[in-house]
Protein backbone atom coordinates (compact mmCIF):
# COMPACT_ATOMS: atom_id res chain seq x y z
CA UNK A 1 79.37 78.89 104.66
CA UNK A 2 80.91 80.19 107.52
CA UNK A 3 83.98 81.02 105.77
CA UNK A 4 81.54 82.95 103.28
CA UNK A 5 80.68 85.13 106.78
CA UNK A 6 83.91 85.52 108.00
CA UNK A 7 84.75 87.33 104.55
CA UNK A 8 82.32 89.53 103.96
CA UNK A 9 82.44 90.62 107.69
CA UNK A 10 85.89 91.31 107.28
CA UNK A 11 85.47 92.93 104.03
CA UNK A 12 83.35 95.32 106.01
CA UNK A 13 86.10 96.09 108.22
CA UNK A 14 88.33 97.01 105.11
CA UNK A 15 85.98 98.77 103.01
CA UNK A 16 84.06 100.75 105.34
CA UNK A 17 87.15 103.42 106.12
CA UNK A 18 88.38 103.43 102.76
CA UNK A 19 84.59 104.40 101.61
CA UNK A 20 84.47 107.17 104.02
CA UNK A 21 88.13 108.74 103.54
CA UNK A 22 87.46 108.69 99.98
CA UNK A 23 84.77 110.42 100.12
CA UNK A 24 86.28 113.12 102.09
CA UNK A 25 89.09 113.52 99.41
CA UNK A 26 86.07 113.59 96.95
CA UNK A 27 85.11 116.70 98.50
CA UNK A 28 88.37 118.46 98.39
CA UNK A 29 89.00 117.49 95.33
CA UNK A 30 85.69 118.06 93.76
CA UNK A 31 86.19 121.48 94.72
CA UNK A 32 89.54 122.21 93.42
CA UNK A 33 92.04 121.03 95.69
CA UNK A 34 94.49 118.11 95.44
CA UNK A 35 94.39 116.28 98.99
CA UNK A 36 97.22 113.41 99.13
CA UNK A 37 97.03 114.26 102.87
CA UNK A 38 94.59 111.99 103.55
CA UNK A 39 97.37 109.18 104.92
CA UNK A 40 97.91 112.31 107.54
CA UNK A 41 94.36 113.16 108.00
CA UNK A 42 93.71 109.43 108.97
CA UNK A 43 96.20 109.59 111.53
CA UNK A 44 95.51 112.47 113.64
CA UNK A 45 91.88 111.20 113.41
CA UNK A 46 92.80 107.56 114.68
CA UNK A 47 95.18 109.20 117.31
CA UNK A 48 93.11 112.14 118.43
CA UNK A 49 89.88 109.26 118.83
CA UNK A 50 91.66 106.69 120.38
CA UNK A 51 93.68 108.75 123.15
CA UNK A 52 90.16 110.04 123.89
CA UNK A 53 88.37 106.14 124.14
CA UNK A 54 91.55 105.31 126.30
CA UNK A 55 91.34 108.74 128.77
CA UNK A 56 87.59 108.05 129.24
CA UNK A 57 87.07 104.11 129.12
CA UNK A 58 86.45 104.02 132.50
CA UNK A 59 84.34 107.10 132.67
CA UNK A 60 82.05 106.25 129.23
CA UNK A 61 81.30 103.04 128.04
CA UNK A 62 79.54 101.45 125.13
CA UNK A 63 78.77 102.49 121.74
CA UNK A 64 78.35 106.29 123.42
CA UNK A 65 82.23 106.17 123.80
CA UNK A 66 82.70 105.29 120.05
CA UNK A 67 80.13 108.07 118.64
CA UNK A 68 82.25 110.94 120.96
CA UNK A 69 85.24 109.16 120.02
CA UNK A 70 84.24 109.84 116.24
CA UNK A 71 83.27 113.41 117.14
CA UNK A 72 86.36 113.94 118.53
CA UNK A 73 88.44 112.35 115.32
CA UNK A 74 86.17 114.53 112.88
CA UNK A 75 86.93 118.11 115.02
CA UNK A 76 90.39 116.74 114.89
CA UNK A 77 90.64 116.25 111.33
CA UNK A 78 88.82 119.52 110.50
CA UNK A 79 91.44 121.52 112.09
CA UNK A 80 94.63 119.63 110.89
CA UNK A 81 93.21 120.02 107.38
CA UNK A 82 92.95 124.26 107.74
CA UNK A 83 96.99 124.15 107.59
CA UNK A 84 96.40 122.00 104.21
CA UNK A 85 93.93 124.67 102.98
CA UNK A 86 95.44 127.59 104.13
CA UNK A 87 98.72 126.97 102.69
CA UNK A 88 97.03 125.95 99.18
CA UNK A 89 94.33 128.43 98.92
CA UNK A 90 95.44 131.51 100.93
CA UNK A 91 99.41 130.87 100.25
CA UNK A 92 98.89 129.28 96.72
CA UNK A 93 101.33 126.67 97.54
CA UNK A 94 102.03 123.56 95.80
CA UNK A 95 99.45 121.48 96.84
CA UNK A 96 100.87 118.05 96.18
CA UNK A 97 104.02 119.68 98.58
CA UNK A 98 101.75 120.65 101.16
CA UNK A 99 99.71 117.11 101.72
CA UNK A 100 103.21 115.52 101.41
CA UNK A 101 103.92 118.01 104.61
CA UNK A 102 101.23 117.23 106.37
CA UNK A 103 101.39 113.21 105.75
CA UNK A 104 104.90 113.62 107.46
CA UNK A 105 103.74 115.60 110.33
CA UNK A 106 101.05 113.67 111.57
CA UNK A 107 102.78 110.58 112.75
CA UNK A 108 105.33 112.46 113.96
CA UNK A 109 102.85 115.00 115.57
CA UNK A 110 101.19 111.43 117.35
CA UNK A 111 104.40 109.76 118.42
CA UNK A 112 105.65 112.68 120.26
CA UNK A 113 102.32 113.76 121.76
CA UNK A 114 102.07 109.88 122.89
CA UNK A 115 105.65 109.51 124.25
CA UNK A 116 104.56 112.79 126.20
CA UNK A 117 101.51 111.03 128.15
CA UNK A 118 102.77 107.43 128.42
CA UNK A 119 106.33 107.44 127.27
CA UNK A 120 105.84 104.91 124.86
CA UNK A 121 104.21 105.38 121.39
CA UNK A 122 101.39 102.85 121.20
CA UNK A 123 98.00 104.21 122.48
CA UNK A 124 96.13 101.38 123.92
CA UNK A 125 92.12 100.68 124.01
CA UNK A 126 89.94 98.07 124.89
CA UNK A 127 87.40 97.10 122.16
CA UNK A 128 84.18 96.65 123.71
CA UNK A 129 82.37 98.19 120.66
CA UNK A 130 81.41 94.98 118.85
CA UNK A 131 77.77 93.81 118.29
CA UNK A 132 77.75 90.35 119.01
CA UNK A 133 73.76 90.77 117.20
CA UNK A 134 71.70 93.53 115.97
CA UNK A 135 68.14 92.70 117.19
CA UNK A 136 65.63 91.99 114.49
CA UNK A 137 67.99 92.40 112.04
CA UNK A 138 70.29 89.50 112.82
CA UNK A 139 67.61 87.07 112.82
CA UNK A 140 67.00 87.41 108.82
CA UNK A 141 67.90 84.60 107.70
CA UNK A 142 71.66 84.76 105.67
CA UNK A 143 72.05 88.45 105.68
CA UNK A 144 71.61 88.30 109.07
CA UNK A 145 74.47 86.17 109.57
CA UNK A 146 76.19 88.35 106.76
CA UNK A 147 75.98 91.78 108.01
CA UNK A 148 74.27 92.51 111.34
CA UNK A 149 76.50 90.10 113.63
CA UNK A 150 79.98 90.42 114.69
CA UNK A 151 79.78 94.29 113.27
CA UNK A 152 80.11 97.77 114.55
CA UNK A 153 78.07 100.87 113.74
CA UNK A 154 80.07 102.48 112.00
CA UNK A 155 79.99 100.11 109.41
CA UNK A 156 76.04 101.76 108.93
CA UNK A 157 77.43 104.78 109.65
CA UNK A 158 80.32 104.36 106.38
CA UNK A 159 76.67 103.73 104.34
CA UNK A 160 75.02 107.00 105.71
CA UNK A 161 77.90 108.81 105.24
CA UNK A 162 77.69 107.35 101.82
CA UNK A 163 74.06 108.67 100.90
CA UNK A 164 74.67 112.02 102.35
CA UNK A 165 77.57 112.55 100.39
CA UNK A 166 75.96 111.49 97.02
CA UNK A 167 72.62 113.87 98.07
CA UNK A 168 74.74 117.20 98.87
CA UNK A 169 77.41 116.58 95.98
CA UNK A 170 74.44 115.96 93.39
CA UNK A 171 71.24 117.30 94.61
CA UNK A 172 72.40 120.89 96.86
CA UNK A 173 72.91 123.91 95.64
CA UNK A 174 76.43 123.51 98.10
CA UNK A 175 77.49 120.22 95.86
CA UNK A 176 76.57 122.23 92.33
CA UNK A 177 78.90 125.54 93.50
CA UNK A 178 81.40 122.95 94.71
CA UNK A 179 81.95 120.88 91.55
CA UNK A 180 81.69 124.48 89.39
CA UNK A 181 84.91 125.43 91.56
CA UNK A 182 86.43 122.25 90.27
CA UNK A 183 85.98 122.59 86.90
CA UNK A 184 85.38 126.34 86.27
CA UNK A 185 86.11 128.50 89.29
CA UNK A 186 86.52 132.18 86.99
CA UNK A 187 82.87 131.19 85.86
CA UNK A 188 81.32 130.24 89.30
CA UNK A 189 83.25 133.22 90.63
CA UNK A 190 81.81 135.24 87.74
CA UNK A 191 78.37 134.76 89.02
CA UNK A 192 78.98 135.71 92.85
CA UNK A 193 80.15 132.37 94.14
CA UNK A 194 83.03 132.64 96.96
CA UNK A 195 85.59 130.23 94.90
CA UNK A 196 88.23 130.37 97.87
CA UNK A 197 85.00 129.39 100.55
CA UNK A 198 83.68 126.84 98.85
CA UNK A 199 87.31 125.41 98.30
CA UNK A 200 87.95 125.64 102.22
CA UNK A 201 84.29 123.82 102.67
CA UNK A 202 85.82 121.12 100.75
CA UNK A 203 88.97 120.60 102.38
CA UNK A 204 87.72 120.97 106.01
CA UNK A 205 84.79 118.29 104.91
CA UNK A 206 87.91 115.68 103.50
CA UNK A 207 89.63 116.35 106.91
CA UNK A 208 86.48 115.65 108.92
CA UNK A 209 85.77 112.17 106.71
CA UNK A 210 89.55 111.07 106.99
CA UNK A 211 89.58 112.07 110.91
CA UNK A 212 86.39 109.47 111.24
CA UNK A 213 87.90 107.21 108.96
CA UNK A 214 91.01 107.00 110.61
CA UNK A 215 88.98 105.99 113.88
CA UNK A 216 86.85 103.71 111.72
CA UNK A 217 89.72 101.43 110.30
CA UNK A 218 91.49 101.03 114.04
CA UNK A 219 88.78 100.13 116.34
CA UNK A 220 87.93 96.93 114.29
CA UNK A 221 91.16 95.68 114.09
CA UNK A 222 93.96 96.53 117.21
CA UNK A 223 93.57 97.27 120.16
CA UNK A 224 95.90 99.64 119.95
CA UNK A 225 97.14 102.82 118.07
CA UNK A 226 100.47 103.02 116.72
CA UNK A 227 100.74 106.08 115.10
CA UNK A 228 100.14 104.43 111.65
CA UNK A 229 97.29 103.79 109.76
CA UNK A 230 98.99 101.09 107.20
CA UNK A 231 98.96 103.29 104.21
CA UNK A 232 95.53 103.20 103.94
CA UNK A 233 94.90 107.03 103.35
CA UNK A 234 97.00 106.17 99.92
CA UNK A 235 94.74 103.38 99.34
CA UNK A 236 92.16 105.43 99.79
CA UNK A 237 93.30 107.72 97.28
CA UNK A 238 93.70 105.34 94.70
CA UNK A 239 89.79 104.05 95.61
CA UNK A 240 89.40 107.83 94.92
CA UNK A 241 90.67 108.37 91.59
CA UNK A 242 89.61 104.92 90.42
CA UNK A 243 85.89 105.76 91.43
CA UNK A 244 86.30 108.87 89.19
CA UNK A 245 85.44 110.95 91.95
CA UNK A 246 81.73 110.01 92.14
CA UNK A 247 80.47 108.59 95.34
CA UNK A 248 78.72 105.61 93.34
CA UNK A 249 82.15 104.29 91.41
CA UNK A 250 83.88 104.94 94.60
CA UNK A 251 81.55 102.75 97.06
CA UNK A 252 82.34 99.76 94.30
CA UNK A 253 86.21 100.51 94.23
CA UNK A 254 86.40 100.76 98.09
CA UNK A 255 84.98 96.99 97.93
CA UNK A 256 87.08 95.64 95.20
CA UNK A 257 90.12 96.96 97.07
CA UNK A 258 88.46 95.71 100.65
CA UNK A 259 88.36 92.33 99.34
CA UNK A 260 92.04 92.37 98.27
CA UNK A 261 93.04 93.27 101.55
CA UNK A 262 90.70 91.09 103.15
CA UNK A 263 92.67 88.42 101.18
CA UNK A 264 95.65 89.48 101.98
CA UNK A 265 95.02 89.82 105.73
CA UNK A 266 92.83 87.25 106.65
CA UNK A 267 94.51 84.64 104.31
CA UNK A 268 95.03 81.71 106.98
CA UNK A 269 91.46 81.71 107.69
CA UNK A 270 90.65 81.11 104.08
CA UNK A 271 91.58 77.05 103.90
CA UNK A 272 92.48 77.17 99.81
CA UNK A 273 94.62 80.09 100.15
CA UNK A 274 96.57 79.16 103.49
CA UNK A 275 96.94 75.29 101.75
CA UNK A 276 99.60 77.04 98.72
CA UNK A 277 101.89 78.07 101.24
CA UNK A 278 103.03 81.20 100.15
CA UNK A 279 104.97 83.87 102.10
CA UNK A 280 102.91 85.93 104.07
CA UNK A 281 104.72 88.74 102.56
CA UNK A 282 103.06 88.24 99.24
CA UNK A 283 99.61 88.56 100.80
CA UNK A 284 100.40 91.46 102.50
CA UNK A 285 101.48 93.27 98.97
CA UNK A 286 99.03 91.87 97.24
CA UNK A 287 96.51 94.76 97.65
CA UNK A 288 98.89 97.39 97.01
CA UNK A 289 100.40 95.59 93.56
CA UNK A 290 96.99 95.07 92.48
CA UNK A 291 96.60 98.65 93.17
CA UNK A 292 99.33 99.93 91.14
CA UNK A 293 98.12 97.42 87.90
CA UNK A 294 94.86 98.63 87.96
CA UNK A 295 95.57 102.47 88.02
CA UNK A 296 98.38 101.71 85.24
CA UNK A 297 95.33 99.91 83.28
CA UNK A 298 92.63 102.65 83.67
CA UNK A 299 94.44 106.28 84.26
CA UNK A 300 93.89 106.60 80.91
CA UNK A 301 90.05 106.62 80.68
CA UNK A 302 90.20 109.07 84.25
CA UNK A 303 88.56 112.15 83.81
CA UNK A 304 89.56 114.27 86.79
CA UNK A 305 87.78 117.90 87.66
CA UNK A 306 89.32 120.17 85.10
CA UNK A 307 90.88 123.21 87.57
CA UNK A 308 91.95 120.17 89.91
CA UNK A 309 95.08 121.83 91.50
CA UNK A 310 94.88 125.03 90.25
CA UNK A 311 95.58 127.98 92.03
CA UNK A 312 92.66 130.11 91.53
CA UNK A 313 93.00 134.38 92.19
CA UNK A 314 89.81 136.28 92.52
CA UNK A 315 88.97 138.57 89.42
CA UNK A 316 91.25 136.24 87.44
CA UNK A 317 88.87 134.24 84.24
């Protein structure tokens, strides 16, 4: 049984940041706007939050560190995603090109800015953010044990962040002019919407998810920030398109892919799995493969928002 815990806390770990960045592409996309920058996004999030946790460990402690830490990622993320949305909505530029940019800036962006401060690249932080026990909760019997011990709270937050999303994509009159700018922006436009607004909204709302998520996948597991978030803004992407851009699909796709690379990180904890003997190599690709085999399956039956990555003029139907 206590491999059973170990699992599904560590799925946690996994799924939680690729629930939240994909959601954040869901709203840039939703609304129009390719966003492969998410890798990027993730990045400057992680970086810009964990430079902050180390500057003021000594000053802040506790979970209150974590929540400004998160604040900080989000503003951080926000602003690195305006050069993603100004260059595809006010410069009409090949959006695909420009979150290919902007995944090649950030790390480069983070090593130098690092090598600046401490002349190395690797931002170090001490993780005192884990709850040993969440009271009340973590005396239910199983799911105690299951999810409110050993955790962190922004493995809650990934599930508030979750119904949030799904209430303002689905139930605001913000969510219904954002998915009319993804399918039909000349007919939202045609009744008085702001097409290129609404598309920004989206953009700066991805950026603000990835920054958090970036911070969200690090503080679990390093203690240390290395200007790299392990391709898991791609990952992300792919739990994006395979959750057909609906928060519901993409919560279940964000734990099918946690559990592969729970799997394939966590391996020789898992007696059966370490007993084969395999390369470690093979468990480290194994989410990634099973990435590529699933999209190849099902890309076919993908239904993505119909103006996704088109430039859009005002006036133009």
């Amino acid at each position: 049984m206590q491999v059973v815990y170990f699992l599904v806390q560590q799925t946690m770990f996994f799924s939680i940041p690729l629930l939240i960045v994909a959601l954040g592409g869901m709203f840039s996309e939703r609304s129009g706007v390719v966003n492969i920058a998410l890798e990027g996004l993730m990045i400057i999030g992680a970086f810009s939050g964990i430079l902050f946790i180390n500057i003021f460990q000594g000053v802040i402690s506790g979970q209150a560190l974590l929540i400004l830490a998160l604040i900080v990622a989000a503003a951080a993320g926000m602003l690195f995603s305006l050069l993603h949305a100004y260059a595809s909505i006010n410069m009409k530029a090949n959006q695909i090109i420009s979150g290919t940019a902007l995944n090649m800036l950030a790390p480069a962006l983070a090593i130098f800015v690092a090598r600046m401060i401490y002349n190395v690249q690797q931002v170090p932080f001490k993780n005192e953010f884990r709850i040993e026990k969440v009271p009340v909760l973590g005396d239910i019997p199983i799911l105690g044990d299951l999810f409110f011990k050993n955790t962190y709270i922004t493995t809650f937050l990934g599930f508030i962040i979750l119904a949030i999303a799904y209430v303002v994509l689905f139930k605001t009159k913000f969510g219904l002019r954002l998915r009319a700018c993804g399918e039909h922006p000349g007919a939202a436009d045609s009744v008085g919407v702001n097409v290129q607004k609404i598309r920004y909204s989206g953009v700066l709302i991805s950026g603000c998810l990835a920054g958090i998520g970036g911070v969200v996948f690090v503080v679990p597991t390093s203690t240390n920030f290395n200007a790299t978030v392990a391709g898991y803004g791609f990952l992300a992407l792919a739990v994006l398109i395979f959750g057909q851009w609906n928060p519901k699909k993409i919560l279940m796709a964000a734990f099918l892919f946690g559990v592969m690379k729970t799997l394939s990180s966590a391996y020789s904890g898992i007696p059966m799995l370490n007993d084969l003997g395999l390369p470690s190599v093979l468990y480290k690709i194994f989410p990634y493969a099973v990435t590529l085999i699933v999209l190849a399956f099902t890309s076919r039956k993908l239904v993505a928002p119909l103006a996704l990555g088109n430039v859009y003029d005002k006036g133009s139907r």
